[in-house]
N, C-alpha and C. Protein backbone atom coordinates (compact mmCIF):
# COMPACT_ATOMS: atom_id res chain seq x y z
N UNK A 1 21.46 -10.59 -27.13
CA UNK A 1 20.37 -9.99 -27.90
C UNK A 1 20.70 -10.12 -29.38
N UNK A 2 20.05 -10.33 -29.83
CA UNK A 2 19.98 -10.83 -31.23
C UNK A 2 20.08 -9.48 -32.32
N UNK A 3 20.42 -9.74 -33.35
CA UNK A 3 20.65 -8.52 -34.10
C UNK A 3 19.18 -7.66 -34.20
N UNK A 4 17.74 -8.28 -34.98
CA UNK A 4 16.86 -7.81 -34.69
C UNK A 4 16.41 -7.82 -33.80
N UNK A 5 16.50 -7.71 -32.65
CA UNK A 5 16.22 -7.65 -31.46
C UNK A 5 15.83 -6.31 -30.96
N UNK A 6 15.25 -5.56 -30.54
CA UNK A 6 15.91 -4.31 -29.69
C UNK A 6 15.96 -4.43 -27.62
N UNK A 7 16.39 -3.42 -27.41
CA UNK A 7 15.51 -3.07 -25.77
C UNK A 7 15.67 -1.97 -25.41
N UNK A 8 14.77 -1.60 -24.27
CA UNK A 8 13.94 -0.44 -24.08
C UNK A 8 14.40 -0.24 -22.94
N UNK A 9 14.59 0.87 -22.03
CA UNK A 9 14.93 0.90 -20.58
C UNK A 9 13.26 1.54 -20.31
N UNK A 10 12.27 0.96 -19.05
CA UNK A 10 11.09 1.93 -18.57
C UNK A 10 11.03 2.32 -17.68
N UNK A 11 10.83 3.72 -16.95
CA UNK A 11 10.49 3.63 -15.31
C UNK A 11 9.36 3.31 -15.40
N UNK A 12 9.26 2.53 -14.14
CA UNK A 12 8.01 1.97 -13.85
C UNK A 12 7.57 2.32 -12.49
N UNK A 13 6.98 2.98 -12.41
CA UNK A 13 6.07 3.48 -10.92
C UNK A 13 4.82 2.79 -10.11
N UNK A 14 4.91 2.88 -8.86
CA UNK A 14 4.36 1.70 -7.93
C UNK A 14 4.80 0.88 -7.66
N UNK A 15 5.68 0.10 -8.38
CA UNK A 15 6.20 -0.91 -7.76
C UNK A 15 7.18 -0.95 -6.15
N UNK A 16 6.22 -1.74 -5.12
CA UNK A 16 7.01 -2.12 -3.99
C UNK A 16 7.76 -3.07 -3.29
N UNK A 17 7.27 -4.41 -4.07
CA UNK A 17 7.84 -6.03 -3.55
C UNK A 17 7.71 -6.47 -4.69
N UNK A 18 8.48 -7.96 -4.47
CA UNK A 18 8.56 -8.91 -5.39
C UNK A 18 7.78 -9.16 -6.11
N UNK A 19 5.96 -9.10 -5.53
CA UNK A 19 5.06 -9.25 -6.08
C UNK A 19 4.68 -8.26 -7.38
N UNK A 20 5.19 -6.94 -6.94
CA UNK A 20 4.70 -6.10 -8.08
C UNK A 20 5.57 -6.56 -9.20
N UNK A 21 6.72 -6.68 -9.09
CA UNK A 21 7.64 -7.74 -10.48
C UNK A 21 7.54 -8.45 -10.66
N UNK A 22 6.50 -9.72 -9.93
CA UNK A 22 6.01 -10.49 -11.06
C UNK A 22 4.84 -9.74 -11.58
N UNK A 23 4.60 -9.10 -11.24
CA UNK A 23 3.39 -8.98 -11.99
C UNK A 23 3.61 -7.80 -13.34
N UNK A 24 4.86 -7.29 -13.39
CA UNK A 24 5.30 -6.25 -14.40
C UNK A 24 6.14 -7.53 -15.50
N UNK A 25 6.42 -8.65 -14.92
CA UNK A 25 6.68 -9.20 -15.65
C UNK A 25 6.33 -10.37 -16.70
N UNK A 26 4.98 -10.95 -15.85
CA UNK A 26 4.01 -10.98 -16.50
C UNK A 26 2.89 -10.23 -17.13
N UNK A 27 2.62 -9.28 -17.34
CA UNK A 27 2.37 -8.50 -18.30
C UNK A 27 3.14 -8.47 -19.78
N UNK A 28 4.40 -8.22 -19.45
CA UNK A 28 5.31 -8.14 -20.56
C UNK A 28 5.56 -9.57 -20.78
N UNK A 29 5.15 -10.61 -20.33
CA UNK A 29 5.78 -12.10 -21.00
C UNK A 29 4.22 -12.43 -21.69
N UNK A 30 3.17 -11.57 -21.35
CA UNK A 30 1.97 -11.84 -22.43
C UNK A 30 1.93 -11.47 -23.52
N UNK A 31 3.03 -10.56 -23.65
CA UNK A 31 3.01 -9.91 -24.91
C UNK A 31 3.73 -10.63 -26.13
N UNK A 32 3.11 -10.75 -27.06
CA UNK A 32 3.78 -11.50 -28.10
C UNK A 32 5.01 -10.39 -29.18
N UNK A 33 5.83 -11.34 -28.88
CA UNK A 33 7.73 -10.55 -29.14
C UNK A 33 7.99 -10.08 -27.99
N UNK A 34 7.56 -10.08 -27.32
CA UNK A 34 8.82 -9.99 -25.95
C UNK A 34 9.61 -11.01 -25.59
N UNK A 35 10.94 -10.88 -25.26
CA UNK A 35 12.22 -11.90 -25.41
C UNK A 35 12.37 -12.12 -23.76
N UNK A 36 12.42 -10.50 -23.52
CA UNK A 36 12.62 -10.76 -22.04
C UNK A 36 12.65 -9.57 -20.79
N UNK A 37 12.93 -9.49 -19.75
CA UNK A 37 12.34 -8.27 -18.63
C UNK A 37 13.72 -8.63 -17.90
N UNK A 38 13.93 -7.69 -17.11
CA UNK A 38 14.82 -7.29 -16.13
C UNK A 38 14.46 -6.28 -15.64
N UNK A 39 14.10 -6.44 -14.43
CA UNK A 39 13.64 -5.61 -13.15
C UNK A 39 14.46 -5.44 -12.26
N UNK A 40 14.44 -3.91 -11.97
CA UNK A 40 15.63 -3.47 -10.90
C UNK A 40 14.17 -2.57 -9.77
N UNK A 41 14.26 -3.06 -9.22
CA UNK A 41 12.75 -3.14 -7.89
C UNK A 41 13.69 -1.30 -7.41
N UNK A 42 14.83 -1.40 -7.17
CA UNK A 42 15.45 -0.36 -5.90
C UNK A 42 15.24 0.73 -6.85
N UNK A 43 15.57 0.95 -8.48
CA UNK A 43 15.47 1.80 -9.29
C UNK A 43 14.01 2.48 -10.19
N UNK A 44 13.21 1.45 -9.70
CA UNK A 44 11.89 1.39 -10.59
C UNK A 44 12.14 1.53 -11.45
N UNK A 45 12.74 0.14 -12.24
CA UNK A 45 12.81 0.33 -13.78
C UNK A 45 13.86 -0.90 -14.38
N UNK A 46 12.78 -1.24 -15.85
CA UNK A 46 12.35 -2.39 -16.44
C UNK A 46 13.43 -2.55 -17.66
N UNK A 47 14.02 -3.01 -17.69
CA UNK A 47 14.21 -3.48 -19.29
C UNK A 47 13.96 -4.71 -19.91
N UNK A 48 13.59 -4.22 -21.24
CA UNK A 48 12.70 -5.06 -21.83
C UNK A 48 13.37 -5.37 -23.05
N UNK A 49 13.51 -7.01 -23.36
CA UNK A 49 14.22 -7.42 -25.09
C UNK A 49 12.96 -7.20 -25.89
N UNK A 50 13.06 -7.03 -26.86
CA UNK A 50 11.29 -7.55 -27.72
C UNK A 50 12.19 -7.47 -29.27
N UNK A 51 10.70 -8.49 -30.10
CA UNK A 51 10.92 -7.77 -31.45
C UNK A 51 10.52 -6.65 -31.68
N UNK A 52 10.68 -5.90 -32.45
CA UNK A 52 10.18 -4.53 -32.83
C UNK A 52 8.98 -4.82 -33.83
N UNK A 53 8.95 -5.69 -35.08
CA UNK A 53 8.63 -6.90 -36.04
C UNK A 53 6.82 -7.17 -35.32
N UNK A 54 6.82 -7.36 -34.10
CA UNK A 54 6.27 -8.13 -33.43
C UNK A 54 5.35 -7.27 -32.59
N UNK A 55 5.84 -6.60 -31.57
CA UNK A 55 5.50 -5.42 -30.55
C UNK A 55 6.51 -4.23 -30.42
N UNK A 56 5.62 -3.12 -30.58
CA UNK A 56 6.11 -1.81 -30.10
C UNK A 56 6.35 -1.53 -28.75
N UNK A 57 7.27 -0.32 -28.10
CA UNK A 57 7.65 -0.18 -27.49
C UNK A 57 6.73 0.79 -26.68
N UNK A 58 5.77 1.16 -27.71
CA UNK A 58 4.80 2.09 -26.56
C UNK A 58 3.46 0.92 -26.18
N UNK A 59 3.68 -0.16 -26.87
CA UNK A 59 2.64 -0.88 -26.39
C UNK A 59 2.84 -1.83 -24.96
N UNK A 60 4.28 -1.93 -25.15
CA UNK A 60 5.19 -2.65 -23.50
C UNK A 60 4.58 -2.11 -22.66
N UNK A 61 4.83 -0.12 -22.52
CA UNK A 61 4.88 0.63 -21.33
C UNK A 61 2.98 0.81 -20.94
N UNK A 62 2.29 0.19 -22.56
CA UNK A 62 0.98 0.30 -22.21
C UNK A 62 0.65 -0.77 -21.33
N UNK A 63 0.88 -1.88 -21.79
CA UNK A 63 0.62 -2.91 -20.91
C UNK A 63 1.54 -3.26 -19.50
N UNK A 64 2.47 -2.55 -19.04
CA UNK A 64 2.80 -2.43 -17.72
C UNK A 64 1.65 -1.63 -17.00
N UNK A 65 1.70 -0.31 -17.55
CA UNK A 65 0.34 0.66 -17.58
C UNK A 65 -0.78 -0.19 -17.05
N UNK A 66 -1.62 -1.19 -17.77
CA UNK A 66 -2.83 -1.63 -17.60
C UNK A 66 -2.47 -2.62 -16.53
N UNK A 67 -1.34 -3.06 -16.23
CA UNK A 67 -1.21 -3.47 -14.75
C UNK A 67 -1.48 -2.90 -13.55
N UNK A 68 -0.87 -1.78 -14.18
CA UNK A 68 -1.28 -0.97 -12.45
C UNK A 68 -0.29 -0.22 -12.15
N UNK A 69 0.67 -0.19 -13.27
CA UNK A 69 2.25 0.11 -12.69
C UNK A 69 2.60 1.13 -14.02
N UNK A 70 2.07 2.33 -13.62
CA UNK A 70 2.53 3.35 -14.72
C UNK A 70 4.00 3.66 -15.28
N UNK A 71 3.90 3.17 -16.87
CA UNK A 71 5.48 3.04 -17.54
C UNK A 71 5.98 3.94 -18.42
N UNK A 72 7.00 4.90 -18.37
CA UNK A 72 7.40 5.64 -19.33
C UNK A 72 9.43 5.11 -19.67
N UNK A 73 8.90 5.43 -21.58
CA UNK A 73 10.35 5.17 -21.52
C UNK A 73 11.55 6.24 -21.52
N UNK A 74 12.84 5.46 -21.09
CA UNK A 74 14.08 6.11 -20.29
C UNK A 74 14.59 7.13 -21.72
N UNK A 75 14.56 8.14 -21.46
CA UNK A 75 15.23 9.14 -22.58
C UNK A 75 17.25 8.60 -21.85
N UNK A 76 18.04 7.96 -22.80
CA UNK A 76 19.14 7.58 -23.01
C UNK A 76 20.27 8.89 -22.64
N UNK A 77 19.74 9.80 -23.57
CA UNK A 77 20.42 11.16 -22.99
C UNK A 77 19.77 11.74 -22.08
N UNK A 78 19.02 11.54 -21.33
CA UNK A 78 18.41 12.28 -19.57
C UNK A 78 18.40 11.37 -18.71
N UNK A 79 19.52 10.04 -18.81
CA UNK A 79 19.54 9.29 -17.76
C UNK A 79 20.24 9.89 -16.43
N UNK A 80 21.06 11.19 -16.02
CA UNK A 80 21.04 11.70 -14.63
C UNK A 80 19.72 11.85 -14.74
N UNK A 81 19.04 12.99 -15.20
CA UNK A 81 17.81 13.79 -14.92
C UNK A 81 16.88 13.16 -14.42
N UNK A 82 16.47 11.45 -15.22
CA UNK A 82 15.86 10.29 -14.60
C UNK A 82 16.07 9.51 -13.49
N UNK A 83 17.74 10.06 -13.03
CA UNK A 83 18.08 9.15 -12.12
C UNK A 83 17.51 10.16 -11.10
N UNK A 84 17.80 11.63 -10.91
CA UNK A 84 17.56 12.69 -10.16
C UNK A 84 15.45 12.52 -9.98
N UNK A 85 14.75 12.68 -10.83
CA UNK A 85 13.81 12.26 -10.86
C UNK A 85 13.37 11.06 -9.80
N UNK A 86 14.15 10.19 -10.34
CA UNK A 86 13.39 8.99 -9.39
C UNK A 86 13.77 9.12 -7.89
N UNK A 87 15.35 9.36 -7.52
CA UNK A 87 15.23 9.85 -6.24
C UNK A 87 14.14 10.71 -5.33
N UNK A 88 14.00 11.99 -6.47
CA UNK A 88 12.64 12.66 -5.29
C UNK A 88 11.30 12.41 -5.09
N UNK A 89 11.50 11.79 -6.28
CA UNK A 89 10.09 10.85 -5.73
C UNK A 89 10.19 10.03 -4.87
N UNK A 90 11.06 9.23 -4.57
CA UNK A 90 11.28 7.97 -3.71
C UNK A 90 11.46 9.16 -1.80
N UNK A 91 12.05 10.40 -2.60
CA UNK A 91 12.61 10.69 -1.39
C UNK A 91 11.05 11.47 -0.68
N UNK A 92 10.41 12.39 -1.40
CA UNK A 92 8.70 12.55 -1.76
C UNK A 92 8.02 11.48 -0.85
N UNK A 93 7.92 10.14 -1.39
CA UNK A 93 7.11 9.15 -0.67
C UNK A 93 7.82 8.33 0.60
N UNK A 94 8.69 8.47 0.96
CA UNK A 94 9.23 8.05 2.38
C UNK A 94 8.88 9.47 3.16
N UNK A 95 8.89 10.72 2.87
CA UNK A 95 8.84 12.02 3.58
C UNK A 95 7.18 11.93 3.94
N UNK A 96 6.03 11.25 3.25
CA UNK A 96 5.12 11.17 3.03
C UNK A 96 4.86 9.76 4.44
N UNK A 97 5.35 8.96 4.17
CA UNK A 97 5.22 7.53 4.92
C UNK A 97 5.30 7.89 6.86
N UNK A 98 6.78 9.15 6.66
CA UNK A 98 7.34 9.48 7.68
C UNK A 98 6.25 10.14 8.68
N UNK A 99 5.69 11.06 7.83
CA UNK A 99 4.69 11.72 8.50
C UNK A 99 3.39 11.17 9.21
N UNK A 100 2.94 9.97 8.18
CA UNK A 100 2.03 9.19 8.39
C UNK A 100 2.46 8.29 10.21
N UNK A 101 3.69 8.39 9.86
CA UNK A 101 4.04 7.12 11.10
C UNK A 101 3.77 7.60 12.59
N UNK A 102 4.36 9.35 12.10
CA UNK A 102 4.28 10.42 13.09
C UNK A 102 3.21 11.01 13.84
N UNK A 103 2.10 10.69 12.76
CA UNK A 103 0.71 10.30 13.23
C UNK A 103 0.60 9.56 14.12
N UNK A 104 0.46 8.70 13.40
CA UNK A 104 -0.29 6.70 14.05
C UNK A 104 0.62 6.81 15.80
N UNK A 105 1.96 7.24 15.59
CA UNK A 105 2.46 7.02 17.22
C UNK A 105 2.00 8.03 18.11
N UNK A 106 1.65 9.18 17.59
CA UNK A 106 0.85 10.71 18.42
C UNK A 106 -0.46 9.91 19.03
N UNK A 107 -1.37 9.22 17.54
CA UNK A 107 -2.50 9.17 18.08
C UNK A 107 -2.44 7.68 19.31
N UNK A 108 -1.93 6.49 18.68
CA UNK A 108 -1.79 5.35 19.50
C UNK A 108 -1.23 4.99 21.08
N UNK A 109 0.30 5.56 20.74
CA UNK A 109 0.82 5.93 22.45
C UNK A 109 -0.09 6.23 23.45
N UNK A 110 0.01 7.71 23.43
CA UNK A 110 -0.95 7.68 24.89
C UNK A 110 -2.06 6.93 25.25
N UNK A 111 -2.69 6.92 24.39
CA UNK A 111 -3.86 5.66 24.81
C UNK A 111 -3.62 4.20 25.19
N UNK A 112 -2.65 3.93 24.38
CA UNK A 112 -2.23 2.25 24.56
C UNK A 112 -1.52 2.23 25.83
N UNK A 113 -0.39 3.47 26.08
CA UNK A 113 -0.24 3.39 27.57
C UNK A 113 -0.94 3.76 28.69
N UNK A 114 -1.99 4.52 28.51
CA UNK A 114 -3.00 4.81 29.74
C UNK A 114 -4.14 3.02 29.68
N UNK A 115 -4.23 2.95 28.74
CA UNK A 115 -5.22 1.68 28.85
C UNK A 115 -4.18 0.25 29.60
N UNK A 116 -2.78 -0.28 29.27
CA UNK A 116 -2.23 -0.85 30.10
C UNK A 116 -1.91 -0.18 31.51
N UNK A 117 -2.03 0.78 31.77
CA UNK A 117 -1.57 1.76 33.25
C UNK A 117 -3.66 1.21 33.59
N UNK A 118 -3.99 1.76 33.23
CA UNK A 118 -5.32 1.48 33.53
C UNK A 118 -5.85 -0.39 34.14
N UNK A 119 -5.37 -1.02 33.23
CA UNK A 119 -5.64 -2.62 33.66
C UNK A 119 -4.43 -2.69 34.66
N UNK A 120 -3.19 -2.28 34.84
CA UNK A 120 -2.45 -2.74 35.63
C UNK A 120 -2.65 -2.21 36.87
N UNK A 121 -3.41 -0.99 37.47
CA UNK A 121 -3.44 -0.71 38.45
C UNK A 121 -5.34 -0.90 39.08
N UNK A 122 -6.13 -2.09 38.35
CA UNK A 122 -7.33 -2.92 38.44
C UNK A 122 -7.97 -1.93 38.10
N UNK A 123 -8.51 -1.17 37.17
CA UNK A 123 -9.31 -0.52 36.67
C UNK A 123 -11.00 -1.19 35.90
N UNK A 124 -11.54 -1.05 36.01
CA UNK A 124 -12.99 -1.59 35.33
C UNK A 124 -12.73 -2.47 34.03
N UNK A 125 -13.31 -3.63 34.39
CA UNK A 125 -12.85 -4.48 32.70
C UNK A 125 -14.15 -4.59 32.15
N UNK A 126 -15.28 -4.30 32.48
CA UNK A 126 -16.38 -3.92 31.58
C UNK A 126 -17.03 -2.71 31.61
N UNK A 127 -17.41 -2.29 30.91
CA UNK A 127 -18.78 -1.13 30.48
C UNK A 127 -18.26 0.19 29.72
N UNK A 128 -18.16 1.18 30.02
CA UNK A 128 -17.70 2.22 28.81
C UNK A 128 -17.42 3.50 29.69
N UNK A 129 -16.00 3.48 29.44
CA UNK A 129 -14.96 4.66 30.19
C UNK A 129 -14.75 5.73 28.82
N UNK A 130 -14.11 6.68 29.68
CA UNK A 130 -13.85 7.82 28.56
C UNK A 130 -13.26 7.08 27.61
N UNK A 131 -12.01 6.42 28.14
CA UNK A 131 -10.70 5.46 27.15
C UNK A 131 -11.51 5.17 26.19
N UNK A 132 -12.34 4.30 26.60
CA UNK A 132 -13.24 3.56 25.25
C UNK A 132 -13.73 4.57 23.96
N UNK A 133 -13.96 5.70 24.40
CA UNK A 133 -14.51 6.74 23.27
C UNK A 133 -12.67 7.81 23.11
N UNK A 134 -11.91 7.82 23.74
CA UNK A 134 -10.82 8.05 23.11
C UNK A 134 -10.18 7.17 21.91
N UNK A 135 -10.10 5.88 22.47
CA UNK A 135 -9.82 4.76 21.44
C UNK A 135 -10.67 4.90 19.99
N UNK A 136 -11.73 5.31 20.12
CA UNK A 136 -12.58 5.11 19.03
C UNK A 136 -12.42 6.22 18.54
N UNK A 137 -11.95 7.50 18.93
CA UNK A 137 -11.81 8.77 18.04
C UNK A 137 -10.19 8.68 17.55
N UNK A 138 -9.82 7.90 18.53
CA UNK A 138 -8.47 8.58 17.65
C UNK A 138 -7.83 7.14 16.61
N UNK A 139 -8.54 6.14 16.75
CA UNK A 139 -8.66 4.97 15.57
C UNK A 139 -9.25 5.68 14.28
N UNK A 140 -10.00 6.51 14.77
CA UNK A 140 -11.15 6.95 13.21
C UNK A 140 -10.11 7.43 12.78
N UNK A 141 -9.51 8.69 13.83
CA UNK A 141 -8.53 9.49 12.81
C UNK A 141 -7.31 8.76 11.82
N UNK A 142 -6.80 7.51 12.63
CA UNK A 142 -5.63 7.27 12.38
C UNK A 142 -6.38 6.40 10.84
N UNK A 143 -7.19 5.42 10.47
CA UNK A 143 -8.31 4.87 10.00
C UNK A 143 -8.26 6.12 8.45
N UNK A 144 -8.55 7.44 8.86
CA UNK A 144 -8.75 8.33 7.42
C UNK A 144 -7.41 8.77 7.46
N UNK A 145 -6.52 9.32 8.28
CA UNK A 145 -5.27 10.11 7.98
C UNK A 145 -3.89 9.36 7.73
N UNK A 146 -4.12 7.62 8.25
CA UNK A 146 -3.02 7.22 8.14
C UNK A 146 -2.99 5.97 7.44
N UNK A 147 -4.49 5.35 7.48
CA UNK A 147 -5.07 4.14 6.74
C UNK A 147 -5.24 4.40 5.16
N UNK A 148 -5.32 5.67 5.18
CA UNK A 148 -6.20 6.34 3.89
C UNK A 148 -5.12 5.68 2.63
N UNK A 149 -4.01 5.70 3.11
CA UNK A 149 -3.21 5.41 1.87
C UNK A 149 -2.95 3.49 1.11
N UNK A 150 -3.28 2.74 2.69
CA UNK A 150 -3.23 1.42 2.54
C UNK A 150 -4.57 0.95 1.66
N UNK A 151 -6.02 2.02 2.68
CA UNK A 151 -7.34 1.41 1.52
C UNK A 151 -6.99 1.90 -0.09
N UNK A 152 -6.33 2.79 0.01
CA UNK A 152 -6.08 3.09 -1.29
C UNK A 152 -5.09 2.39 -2.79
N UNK A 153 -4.39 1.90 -1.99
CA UNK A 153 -3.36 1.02 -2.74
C UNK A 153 -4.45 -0.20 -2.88
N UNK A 154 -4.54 -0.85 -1.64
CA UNK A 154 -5.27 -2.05 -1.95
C UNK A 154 -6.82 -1.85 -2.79
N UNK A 155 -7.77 -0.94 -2.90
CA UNK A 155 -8.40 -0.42 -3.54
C UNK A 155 -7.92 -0.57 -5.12
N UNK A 156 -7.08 -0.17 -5.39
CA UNK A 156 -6.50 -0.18 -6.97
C UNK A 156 -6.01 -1.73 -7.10
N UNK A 157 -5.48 -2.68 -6.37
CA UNK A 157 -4.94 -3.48 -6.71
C UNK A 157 -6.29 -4.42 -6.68
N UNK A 158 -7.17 -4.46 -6.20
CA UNK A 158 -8.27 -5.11 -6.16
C UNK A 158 -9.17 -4.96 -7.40
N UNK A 159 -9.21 -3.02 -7.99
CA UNK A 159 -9.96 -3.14 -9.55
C UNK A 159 -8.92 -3.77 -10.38
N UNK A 160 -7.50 -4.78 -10.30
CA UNK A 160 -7.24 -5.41 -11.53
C UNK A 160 -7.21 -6.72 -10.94
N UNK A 161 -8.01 -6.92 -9.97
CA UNK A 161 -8.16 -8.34 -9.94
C UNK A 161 -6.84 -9.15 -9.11
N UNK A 162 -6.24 -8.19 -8.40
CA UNK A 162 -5.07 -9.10 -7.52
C UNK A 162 -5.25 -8.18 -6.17
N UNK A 163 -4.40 -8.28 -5.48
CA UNK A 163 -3.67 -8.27 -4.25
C UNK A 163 -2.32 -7.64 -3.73
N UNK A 164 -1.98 -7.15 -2.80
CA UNK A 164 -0.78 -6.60 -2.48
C UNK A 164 0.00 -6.45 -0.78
N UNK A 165 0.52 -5.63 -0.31
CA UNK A 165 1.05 -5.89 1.21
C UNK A 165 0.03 -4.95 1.50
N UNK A 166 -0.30 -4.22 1.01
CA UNK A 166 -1.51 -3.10 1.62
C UNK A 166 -2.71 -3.46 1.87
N UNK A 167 -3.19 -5.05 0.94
CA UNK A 167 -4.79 -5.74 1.06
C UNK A 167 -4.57 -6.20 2.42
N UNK A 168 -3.55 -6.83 2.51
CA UNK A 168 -3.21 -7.73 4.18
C UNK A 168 -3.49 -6.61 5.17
N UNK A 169 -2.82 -5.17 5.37
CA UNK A 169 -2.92 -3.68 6.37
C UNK A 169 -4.38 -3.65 5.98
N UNK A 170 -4.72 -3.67 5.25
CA UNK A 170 -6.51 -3.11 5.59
C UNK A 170 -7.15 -3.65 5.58
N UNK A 171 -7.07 -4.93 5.61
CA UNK A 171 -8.10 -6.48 6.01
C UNK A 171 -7.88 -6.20 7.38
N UNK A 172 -6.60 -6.58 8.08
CA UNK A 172 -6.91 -6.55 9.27
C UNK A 172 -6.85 -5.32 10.19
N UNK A 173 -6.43 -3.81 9.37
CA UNK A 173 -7.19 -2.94 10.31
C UNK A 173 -8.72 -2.54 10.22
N UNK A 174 -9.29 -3.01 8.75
CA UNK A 174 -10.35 -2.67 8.48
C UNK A 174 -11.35 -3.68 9.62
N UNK A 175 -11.37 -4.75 9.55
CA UNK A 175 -11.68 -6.14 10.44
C UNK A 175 -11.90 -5.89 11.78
N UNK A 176 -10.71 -5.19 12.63
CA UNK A 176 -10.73 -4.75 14.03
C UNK A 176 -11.60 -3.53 13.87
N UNK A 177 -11.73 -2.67 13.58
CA UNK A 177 -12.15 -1.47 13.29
C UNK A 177 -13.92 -1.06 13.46
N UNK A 178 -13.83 -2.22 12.25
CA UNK A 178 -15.25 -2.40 11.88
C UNK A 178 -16.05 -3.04 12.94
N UNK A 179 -15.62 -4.41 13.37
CA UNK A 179 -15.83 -5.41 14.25
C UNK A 179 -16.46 -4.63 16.12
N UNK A 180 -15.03 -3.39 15.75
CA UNK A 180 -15.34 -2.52 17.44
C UNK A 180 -16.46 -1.83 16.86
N UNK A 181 -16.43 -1.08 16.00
CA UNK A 181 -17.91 -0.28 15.84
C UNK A 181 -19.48 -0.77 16.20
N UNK A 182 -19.17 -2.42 15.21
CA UNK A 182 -20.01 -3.33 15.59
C UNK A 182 -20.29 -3.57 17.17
N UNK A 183 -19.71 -4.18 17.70
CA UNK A 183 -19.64 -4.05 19.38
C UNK A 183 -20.20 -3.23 19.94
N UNK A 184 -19.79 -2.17 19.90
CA UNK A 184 -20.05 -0.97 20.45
C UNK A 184 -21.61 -0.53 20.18
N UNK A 185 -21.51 -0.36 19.49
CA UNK A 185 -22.99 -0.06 19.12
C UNK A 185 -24.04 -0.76 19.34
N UNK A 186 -23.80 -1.96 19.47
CA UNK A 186 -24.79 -3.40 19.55
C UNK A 186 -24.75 -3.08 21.31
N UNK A 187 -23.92 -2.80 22.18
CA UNK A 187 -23.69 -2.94 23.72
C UNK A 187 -24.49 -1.07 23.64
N UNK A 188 -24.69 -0.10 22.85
CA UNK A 188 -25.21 1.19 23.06
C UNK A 188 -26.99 0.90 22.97
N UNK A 189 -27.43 0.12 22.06
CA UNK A 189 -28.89 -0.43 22.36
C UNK A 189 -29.60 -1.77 22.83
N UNK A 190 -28.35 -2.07 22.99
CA UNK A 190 -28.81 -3.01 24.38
C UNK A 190 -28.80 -4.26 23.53
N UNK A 191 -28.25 -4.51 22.81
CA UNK A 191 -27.89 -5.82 22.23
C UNK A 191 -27.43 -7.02 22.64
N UNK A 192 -26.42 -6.07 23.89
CA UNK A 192 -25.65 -7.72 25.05
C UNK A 192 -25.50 -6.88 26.04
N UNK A 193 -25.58 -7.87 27.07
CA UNK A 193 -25.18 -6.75 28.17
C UNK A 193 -24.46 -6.55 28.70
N UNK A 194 -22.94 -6.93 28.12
CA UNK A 194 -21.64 -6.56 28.77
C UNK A 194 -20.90 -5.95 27.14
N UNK A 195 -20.42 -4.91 27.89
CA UNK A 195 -19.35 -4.62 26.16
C UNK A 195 -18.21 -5.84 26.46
N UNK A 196 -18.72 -5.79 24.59
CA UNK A 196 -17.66 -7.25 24.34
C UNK A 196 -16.09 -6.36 24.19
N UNK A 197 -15.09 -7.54 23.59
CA UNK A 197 -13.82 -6.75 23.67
C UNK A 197 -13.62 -6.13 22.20
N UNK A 198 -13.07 -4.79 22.72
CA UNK A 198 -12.68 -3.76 21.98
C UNK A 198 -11.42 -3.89 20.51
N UNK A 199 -11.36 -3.02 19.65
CA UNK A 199 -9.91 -3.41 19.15
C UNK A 199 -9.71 -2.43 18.35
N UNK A 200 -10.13 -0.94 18.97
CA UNK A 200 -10.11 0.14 18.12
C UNK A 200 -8.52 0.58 18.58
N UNK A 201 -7.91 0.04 19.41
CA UNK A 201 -6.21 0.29 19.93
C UNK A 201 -5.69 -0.42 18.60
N UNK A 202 -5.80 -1.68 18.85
CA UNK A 202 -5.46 -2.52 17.59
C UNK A 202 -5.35 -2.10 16.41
C-alpha cells in the first residue's frame, strides 16, 4: 500500500457464496480510487485499498450498500465487540435455518412415506385421495413458513438485476408448486379426465 493510500476494514452483511463476492467486489472495482478488495466470505468482511484523494470511505460502504450487501465500517478499537457481533448473528441465522429445516421434515416425512407405503402396497394411481389434499396443505405451509425466506432473498436479488442460490430454490419449488395447483384444479372442473402427476411432495 502506497503511502497515500489508505484501507478500510467493512462488515458486510448478506453475503453467502462466491457469487455474493464477486459481486461486493465489483461494486468496489467501479469505483474510481479503489486499489483493491479482500474478502473474507467466513467473517463477512471486506477490506478495501482506495485513494482517499479520489473516493471516500463512506461512499465504498455506500456502494456495497446499493449492491445488496449492507456495509458498515470496522471501529479498530471494537474489533472483539465486532467479532462477538458477527458471531450472533451468524449464530441468530443458522438457529433460524435450523428451525426452518425442522419444519420442512415435520411437514414432508409423513406424507412422502405414506405416499411410497401407499404405491408400494398397489394403492390407486389416479383420481384424488385424502394424500393428494394432505400434500397440497402441507406444501402450502412449508411454501409460506419455510419457502418464505428463499422467495425473499431471491426477491431482493432480482430488484438489482442479478441472481443467487435462493433464485435456483424458488424457481424450482415455485415451478412444482404452481404447476400442481395448475393440475389440480384443471382435473377439479373437468379440464382432463385423469389427474395428471402431482409435485406438491416435491
Amino acid at each position: 500500500m502506497s503511502k497515500q493510500n489508505q484501507e478500510i476494514a467493512l462488515a458486510v452483511q448478506g453475503m453467502h457464496c462466491a457469487s455474493c463476492v464477486s459481486r461486493v467486489e465489483a461494486a468496489v472495482r467501479r469505483l474510481p480510487g479503489a486499489i483493491a478488495c479482500r474478502i473474507n466470505l467466513a467473517r463477512e468482511r471486506a477490506v478495501v485499498e482506495f485513494d482517499p484523494a479520489r473516493v471516500s470511505a463512506n461512499q465504498i460502504a455506500k456502494a456495497i450498500g446499493e449492491a445488496g450487501y449492507p456495509a458498515a465500517a470496522e471501529n479498530a478499537a471494537d474489533g472483539a465487540s465486532a467479532e462477538a457481533d458477527r458471531l450472533a448473528r451468524q449464530q441468530h441465522h443458522a438457529r433460524q435455518w435450523l428451525r426452518r429445516a425442522i419444519i420442512a421434515i415435520v411437514l414432508w416425512l409423513p406424507v412422502e412415506t405414506i405416499h411410497w407405503l401407499h404405491w408400494a402396497l398397489g394403492g390407486p394411481a389416479q383420481g384424488l385421495s385424502w394424500l393428494v389434499w394432505a400434500s397440497f396443505a402441507t406444501s402450502t405451509i412449508a411454501i409460506v413458513a419455510v419457502g418464505g425466506a428463499f422467495f425473499a432473498s431471491a426477491w431482493s436479488a432480482l430488484k438489482r438485476g442479478t441472481s443467487n442460490m435462493d433464485t435456483l430454490i424458488s424457481l424450482g419449488a415455485g415451478v412444482a408448486y404452481v404447476y400442481s395447483i395448475v393440475a389440480l384444479a384443471g382435473y377439479l372442473i373437468g379440464k382432463w379426465p385423469m389427474l395428471p402427476e402431482l409435485y406438491f411432495m416435491e
